[in-house]
Protein backbone atom coordinates (compact mmCIF):
# COMPACT_ATOMS: atom_id res chain seq x y z
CA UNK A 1 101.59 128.43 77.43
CA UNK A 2 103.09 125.15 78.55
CA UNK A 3 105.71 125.04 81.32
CA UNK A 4 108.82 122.71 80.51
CA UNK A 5 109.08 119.25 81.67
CA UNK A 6 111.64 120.24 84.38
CA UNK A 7 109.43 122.43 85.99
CA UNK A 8 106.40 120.14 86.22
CA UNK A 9 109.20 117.13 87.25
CA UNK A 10 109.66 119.07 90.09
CA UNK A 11 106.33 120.14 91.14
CA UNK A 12 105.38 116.19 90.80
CA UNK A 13 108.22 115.23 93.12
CA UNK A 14 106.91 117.74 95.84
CA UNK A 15 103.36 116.10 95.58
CA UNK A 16 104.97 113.10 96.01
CA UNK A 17 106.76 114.27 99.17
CA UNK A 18 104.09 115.66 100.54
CA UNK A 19 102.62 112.73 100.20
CA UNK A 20 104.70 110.37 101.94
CA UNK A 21 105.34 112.99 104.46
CA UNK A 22 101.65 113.29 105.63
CA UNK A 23 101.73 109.19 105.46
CA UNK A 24 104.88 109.11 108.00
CA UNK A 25 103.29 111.55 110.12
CA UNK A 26 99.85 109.47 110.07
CA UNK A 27 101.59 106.65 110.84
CA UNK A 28 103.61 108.02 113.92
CA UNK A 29 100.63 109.59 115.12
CA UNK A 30 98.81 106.55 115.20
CA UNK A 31 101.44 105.15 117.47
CA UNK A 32 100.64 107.36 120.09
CA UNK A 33 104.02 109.19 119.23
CA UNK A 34 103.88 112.98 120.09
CA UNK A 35 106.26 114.78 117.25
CA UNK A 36 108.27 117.82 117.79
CA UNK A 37 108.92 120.36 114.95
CA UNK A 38 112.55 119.38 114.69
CA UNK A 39 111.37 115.89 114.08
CA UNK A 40 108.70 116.88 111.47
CA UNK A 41 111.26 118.88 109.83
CA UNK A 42 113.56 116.13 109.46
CA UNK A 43 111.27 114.14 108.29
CA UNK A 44 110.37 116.38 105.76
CA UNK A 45 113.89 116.52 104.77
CA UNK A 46 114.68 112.80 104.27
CA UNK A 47 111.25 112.26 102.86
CA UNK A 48 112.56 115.24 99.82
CA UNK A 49 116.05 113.90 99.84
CA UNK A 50 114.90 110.02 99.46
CA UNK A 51 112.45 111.48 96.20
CA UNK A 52 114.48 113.51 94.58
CA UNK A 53 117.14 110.78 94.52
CA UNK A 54 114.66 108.81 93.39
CA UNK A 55 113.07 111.35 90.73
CA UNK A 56 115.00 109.39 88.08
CA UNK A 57 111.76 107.02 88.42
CA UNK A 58 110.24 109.64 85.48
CA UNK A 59 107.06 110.99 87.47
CA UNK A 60 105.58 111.62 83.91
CA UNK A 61 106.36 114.61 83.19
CA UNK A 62 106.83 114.09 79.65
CA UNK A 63 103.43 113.74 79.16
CA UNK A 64 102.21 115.97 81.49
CA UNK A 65 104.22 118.97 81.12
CA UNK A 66 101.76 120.21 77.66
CA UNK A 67 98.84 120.52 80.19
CA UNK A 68 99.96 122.75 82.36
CA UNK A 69 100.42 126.33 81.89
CA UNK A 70 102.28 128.68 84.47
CA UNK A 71 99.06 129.83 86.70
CA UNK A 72 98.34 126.21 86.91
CA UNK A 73 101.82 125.04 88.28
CA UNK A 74 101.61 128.31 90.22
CA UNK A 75 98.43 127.04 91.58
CA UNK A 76 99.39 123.76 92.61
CA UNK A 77 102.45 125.07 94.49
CA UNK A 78 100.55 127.47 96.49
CA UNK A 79 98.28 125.17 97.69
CA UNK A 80 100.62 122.22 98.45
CA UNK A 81 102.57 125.10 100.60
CA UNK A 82 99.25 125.40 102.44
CA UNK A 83 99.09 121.47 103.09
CA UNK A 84 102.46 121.80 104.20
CA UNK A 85 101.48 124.43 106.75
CA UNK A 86 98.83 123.04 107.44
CA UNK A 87 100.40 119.99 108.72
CA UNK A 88 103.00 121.92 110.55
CA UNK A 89 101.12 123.72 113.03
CA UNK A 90 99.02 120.61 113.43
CA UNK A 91 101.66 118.49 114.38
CA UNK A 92 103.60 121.02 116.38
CA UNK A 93 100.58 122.29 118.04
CA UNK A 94 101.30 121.46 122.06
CA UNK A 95 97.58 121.02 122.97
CA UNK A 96 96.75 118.70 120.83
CA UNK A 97 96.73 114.92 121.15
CA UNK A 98 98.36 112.62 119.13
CA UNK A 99 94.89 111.32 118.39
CA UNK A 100 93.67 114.89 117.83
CA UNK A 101 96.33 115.45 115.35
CA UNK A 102 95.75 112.39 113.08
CA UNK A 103 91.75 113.82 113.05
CA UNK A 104 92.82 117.34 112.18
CA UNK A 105 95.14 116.28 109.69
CA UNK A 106 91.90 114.52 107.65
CA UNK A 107 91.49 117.72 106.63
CA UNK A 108 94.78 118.21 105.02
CA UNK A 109 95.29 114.60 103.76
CA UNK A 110 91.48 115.80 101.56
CA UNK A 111 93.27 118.93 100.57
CA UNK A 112 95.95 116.73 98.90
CA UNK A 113 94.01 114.29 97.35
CA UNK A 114 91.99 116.74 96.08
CA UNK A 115 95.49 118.44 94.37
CA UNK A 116 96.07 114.73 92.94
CA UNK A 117 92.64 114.57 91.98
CA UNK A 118 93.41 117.49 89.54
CA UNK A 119 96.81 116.26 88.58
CA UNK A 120 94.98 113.43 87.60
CA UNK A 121 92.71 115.06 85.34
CA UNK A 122 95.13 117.02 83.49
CA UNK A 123 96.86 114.08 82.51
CA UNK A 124 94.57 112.28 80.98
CA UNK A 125 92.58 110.25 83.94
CA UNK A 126 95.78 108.36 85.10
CA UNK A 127 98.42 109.63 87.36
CA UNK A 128 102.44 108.76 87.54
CA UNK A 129 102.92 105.35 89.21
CA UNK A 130 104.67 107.90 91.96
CA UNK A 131 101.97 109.43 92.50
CA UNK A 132 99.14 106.65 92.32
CA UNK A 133 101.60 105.11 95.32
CA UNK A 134 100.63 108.27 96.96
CA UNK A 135 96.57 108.16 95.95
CA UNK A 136 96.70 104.93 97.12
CA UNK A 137 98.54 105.23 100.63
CA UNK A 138 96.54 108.37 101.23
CA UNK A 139 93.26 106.69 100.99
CA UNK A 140 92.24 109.55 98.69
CA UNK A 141 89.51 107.50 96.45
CA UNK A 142 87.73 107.17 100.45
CA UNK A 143 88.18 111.38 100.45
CA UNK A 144 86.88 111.74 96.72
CA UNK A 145 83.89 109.75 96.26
């Protein structure tokens, strides 16, 4: 059975989030910047805040929302709570590198293009112009060849 279009809305706007979180972090990283928790969580909050304000930009849920069914939505939660903890202990992990971190967190950046990989295929082969922003900053066709 279908979930409603506010539920999927929602899920969409985390994937995005995620997404632009694990970009911010890349990109700080890169920098040579060493980031605390308190500064990943922050980020984590503005990057939610600055979506959600922004949700308004329709992540297609309309059309999305008939192809996916509770377990699915359930599904892509989980494992974009993974990602997110994933990241987490990455970044906050004190023996890493900033250089180690932005090679350990390949592994998570796959994990979430593989989620928009799905999203993608549920709806139809194209993905909310949200989300494509994400696919595309991620480098996730490089990940999915």
């Amino acid at each position: 059975m279908p979930v409603d279009a506010a539920t999927v809305s929602y899920v969409l706007s985390s994937f995005a989030s995620v997404g632009r979180i694990l970009e911010s972090t890349l990109s700080l990283l890169r920098s040579g910047k060493k980031i605390t928790e308190g500064e990943f969580d922050a980020l984590a909050v503005r990057t939610s805040e600055q979506i959600n304000k922004n949700q308004n930009n329709a992540l297609g849920a309309t059309h999305l929302h008939a192809a996916m069914t509770k377990e699915i939505v359930q599904d892509l939660e989980g494992k974009l709570f993974k990602i997110m903890d994933k990241m987490r202990k990455i970044v906050t992990d004190p023996t890493l590198t900033p250089a180690q971190q932005v090679k350990d967190l390949a592994s998570a950046q796959k994990e979430y293009c593989a989620q928009l990989k799905m999203i993608r295929m549920l709806s139809g082969g194209t993905l909310p112009p949200q989300l494509e922003d994400e696919w595309k900053n991620n480098g996730c066709e490089a990940f999915l060849l």
